[in-house]
Protein backbone atom coordinates (compact mmCIF):
# COMPACT_ATOMS: atom_id res chain seq x y z
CA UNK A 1 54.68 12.24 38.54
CA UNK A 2 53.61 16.09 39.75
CA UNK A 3 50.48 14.25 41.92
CA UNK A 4 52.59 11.56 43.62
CA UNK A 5 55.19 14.19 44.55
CA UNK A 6 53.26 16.81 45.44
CA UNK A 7 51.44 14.82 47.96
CA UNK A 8 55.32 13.37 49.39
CA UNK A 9 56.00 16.81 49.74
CA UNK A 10 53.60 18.43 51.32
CA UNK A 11 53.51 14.96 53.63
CA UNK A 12 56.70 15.68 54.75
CA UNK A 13 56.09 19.93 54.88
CA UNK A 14 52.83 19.37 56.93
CA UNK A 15 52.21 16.74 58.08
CA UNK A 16 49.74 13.83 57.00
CA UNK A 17 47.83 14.26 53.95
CA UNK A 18 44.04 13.78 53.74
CA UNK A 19 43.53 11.91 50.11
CA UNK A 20 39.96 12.55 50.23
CA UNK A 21 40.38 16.83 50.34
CA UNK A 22 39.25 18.37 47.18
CA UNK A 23 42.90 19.70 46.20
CA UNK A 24 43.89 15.94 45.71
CA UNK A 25 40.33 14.57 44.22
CA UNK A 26 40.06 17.11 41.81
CA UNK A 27 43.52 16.98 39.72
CA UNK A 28 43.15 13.28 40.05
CA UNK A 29 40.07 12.72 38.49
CA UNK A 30 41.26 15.00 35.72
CA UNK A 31 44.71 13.58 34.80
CA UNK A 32 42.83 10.03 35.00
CA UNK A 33 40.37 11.41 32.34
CA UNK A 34 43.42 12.43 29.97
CA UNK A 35 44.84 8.90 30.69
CA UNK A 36 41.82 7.79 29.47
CA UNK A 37 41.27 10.38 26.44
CA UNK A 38 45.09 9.55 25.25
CA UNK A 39 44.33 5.17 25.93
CA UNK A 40 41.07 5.94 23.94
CA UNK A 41 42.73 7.82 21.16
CA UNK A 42 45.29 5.17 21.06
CA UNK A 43 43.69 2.24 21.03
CA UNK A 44 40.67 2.97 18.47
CA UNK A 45 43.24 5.24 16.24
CA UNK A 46 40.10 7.62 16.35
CA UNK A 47 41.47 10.99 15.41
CA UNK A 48 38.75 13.80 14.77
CA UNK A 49 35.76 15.89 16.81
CA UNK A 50 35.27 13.23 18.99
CA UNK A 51 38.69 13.36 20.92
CA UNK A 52 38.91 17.27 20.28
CA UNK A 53 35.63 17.62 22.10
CA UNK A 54 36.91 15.47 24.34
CA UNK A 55 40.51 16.91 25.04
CA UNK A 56 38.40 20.63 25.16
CA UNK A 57 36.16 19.32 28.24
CA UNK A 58 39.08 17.70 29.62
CA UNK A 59 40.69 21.48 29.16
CA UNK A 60 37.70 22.93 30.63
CA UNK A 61 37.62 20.93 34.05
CA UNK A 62 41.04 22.52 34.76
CA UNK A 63 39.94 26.00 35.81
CA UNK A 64 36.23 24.59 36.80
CA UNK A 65 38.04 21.91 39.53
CA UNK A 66 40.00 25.14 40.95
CA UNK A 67 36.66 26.91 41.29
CA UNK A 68 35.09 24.15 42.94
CA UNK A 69 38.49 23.89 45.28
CA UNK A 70 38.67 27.70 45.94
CA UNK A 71 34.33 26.89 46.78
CA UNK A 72 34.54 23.85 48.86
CA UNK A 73 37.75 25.42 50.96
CA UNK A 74 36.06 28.21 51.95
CA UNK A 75 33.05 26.53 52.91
């Protein structure tokens, strides 16, 4: 719900929003993979290392996709 209003209100704040910009790619991708972590984990019951190791990459994009934001924006 934070994405879709976000994007409403800085639509409204600025003006149009470009969907393809790396501040709107980059939390996307990253709340689709922990859709698709918790669906996993769901649906195969699987509990264990493999959906730790997956939640802690999932963890780890978080500060990498503001260092590639903070990278790409000031390129």
């Amino acid at each position: 719900m934070g994405l879709p209003l976000g994007i409403v209100l800085h639509e409204v704040k600025h003006g149009a929003v470009e969907l393809a910009s790396p501040r709107v790619v980059f939390p996307t991708v990253i709340w689709v993979f922990y859709l698709v972590l918790l669906a996993f984990r769901l649906v195969t019951g699987l509990r264990g290392k493999i959906p730790s190791y997956m939640a802690v990459c999932g963890f780890h994009a978080v500060p990498m996709s503001l260092v590639f934001e903070l990278f790409l924006a000031g390129a």
